[in-house]
C-alpha atoms as a PDB file:
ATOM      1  CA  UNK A   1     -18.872  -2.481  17.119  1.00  0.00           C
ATOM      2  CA  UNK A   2     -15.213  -3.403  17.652  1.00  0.00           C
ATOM      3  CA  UNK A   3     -12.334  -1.797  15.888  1.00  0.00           C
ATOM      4  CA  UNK A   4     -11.593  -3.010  12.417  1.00  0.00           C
ATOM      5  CA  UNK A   5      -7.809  -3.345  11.944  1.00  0.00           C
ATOM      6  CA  UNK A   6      -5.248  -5.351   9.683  1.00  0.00           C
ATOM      7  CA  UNK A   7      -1.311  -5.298  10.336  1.00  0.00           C
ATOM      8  CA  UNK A   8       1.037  -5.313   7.697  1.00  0.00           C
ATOM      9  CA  UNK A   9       4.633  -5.626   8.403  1.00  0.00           C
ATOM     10  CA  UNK A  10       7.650  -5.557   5.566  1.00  0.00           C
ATOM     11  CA  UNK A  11      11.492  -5.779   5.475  1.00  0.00           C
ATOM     12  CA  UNK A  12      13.179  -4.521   2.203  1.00  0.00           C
ATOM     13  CA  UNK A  13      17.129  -5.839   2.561  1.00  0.00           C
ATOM     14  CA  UNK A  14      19.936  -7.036   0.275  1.00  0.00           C
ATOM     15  CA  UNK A  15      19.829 -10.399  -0.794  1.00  0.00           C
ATOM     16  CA  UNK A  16      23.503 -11.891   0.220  1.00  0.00           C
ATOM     17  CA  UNK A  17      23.281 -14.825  -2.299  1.00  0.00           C
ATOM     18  CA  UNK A  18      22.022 -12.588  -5.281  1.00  0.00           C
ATOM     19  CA  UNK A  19      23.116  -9.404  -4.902  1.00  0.00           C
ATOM     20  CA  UNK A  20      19.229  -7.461  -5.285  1.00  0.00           C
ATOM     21  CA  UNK A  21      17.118  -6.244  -2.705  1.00  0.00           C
ATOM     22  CA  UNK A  22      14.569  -8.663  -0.917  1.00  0.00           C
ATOM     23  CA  UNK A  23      11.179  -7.083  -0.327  1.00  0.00           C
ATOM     24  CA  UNK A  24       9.276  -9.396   1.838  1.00  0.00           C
ATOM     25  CA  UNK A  25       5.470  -8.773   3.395  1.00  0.00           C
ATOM     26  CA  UNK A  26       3.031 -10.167   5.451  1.00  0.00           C
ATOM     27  CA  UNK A  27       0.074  -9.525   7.143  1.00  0.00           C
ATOM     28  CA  UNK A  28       0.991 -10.173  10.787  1.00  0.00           C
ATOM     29  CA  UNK A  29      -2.605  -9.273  12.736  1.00  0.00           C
ATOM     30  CA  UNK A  30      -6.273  -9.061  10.958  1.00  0.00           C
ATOM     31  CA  UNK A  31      -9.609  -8.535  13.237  1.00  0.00           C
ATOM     32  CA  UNK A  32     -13.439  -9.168  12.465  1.00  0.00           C
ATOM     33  CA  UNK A  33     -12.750 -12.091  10.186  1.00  0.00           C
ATOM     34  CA  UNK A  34     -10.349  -9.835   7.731  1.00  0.00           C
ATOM     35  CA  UNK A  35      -8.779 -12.726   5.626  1.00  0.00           C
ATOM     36  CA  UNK A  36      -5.113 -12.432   6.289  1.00  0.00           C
ATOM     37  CA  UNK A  37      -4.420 -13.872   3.227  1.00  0.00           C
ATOM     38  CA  UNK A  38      -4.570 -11.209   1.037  1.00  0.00           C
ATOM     39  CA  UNK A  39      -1.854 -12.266  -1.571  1.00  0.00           C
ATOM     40  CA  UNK A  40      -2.832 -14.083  -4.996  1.00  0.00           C
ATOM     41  CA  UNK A  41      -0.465 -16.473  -6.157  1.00  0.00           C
ATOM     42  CA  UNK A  42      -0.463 -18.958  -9.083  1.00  0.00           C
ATOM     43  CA  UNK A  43       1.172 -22.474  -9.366  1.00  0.00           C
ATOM     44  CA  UNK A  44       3.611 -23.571 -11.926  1.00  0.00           C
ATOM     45  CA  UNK A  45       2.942 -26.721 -12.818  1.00  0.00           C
ATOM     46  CA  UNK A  46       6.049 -28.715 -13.828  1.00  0.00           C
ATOM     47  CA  UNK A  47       8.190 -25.528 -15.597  1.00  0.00           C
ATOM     48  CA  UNK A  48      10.784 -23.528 -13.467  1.00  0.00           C
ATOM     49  CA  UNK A  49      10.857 -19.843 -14.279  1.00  0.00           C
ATOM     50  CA  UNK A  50      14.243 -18.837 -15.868  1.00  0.00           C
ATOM     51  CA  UNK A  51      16.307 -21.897 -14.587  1.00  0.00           C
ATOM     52  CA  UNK A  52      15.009 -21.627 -11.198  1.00  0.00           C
ATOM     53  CA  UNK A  53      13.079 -23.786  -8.766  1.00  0.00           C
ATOM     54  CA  UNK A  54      10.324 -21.554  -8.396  1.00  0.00           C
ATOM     55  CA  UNK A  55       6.656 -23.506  -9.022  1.00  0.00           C
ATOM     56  CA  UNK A  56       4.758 -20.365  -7.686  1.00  0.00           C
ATOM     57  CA  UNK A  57       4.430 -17.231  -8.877  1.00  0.00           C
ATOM     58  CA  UNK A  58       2.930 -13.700  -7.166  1.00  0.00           C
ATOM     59  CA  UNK A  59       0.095 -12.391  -8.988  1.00  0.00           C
ATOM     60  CA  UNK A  60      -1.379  -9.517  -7.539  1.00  0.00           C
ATOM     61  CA  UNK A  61      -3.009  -8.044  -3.935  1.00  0.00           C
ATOM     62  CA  UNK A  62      -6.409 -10.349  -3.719  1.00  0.00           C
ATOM     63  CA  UNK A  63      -9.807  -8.651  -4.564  1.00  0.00           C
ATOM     64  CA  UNK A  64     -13.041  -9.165  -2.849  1.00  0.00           C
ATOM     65  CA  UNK A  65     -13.970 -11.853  -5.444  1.00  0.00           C
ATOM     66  CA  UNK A  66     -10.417 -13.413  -5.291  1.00  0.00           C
ATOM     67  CA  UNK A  67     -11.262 -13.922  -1.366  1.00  0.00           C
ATOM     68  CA  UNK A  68     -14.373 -15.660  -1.793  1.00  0.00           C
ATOM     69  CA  UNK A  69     -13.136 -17.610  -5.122  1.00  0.00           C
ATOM     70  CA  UNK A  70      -9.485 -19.247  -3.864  1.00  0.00           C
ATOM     71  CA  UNK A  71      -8.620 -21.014  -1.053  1.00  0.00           C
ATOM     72  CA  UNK A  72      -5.689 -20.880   1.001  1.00  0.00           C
ATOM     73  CA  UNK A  73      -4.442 -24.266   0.513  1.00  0.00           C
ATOM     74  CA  UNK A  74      -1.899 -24.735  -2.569  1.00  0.00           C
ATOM     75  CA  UNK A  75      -4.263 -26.367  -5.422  1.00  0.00           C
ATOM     76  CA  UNK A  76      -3.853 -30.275  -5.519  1.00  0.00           C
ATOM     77  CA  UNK A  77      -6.293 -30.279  -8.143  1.00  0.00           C
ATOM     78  CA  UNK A  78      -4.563 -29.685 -11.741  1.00  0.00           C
ATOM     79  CA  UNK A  79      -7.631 -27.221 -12.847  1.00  0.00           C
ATOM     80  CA  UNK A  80      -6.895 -25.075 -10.063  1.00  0.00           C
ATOM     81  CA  UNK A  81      -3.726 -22.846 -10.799  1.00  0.00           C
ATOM     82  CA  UNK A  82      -4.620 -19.782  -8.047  1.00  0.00           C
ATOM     83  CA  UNK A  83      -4.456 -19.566  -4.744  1.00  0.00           C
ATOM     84  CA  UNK A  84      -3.838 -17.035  -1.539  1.00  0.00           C
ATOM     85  CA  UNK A  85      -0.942 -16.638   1.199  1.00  0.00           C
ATOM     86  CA  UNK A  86      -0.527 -14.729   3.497  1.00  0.00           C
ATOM     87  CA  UNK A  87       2.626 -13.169   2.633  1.00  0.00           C
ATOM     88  CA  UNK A  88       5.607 -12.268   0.047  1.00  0.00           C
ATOM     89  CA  UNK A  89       8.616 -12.761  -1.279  1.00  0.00           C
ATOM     90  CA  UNK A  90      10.200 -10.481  -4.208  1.00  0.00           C
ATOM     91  CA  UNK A  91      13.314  -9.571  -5.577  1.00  0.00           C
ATOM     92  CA  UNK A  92      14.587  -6.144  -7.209  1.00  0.00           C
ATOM     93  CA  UNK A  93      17.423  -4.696  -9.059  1.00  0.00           C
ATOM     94  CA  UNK A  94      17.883  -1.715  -6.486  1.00  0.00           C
ATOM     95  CA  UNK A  95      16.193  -0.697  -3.095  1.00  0.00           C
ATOM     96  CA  UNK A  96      14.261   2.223  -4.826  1.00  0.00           C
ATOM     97  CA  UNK A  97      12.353   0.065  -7.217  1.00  0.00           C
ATOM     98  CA  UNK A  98      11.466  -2.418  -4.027  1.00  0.00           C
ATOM     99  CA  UNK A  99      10.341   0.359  -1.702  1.00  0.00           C
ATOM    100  CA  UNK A 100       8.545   1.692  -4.540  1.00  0.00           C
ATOM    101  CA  UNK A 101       6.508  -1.918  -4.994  1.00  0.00           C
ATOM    102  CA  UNK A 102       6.081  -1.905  -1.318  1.00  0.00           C
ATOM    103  CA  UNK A 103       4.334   1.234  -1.383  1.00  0.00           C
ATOM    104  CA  UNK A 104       2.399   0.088  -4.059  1.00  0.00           C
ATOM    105  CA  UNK A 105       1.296  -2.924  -2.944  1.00  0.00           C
ATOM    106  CA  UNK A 106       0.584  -1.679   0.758  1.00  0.00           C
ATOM    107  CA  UNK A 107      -1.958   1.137  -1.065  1.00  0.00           C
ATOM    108  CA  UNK A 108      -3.791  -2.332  -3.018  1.00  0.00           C
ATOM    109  CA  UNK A 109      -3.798  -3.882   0.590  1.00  0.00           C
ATOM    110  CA  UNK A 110      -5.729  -1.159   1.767  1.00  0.00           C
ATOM    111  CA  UNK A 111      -8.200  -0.736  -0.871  1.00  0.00           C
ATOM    112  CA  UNK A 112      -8.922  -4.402  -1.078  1.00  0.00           C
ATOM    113  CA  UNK A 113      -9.367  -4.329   2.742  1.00  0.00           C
ATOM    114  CA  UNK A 114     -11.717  -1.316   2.280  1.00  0.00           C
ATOM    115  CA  UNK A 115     -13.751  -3.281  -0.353  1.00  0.00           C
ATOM    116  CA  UNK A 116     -14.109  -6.471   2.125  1.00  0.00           C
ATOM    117  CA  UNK A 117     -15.171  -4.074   5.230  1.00  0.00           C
ATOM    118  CA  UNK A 118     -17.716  -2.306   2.664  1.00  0.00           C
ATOM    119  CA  UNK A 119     -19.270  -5.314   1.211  1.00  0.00           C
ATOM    120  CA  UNK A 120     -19.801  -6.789   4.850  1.00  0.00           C
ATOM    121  CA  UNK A 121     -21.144  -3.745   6.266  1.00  0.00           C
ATOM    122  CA  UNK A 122     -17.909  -3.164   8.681  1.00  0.00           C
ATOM    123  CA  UNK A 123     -16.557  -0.460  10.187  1.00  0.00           C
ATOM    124  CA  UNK A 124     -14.072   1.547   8.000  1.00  0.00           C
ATOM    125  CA  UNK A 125     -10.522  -0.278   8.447  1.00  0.00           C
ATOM    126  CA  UNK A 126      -7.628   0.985   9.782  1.00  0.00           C
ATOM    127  CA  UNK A 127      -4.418  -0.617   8.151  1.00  0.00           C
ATOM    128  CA  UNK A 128      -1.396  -0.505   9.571  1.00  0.00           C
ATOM    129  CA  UNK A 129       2.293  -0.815   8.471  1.00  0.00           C
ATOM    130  CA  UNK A 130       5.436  -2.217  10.803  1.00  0.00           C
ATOM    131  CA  UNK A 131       8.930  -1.726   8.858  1.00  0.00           C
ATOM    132  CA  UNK A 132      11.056  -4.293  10.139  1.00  0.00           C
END
């Protein structure tokens, strides 16, 4: 059986138009049909978040069920309000609260990836992280 194996690569920098700390991830290299989008996201229809453009949100790190239940296409379809990308985009206050969500969400990465290998009868897999 071939080795099981998903990449995850990050950058946490200062923002230069808003001052706070940019943590951005995405999953750069998956093997054995490992979904590389792993990131849940929800449209906003029609209302900006706190006088900003935004008209998608980040949710959470994607569960087994989240895989098999959203696509990977933004919804065109008004009932549908969720789906998955493969990467991220946040802003923090200070670099110690992003690093800290980094961590975080890296650990989710991992034990969703664990859940998909163990469902489909994979290999144990090994999850890597590059720090750009």
């Amino acid at each position: 059986m071939s080795r099981v194996f998903i990449e995850v690569s990050s950058r946490v920098e200062r923002d230069s138009d808003t001052g706070k700390c940019r943590l951005r991830m995405w999953v750069s290299e998956t093997s054995n049909n490992i979904p590389s989008e792993v990131f849940l996201y929800q449209t906003i229809p029609g209302v900006p978040l706190r006088d900003t453009e935004l008209s998608e949100m980040f949710v959470a790190v994607c569960t087994y069920g989240d895989v098999d239940q959203f696509s990977t296409n933004r919804p065109t379809d008004a009932g549908t309000l969720f789906y998955r990308k493969s990467g991220l985009d946040l802003l923090f206050k200070s670099e110690s609260e992003a690093e800290k969500y980094r961590r975080t969400i890296l650990k989710m990465v991992k034990q969703a990836v664990a859940d998909i290998c163990r469902v489909n009868s994979l290999e144990p897999a090994e999850v890597s992280e590059v720090n750009l």
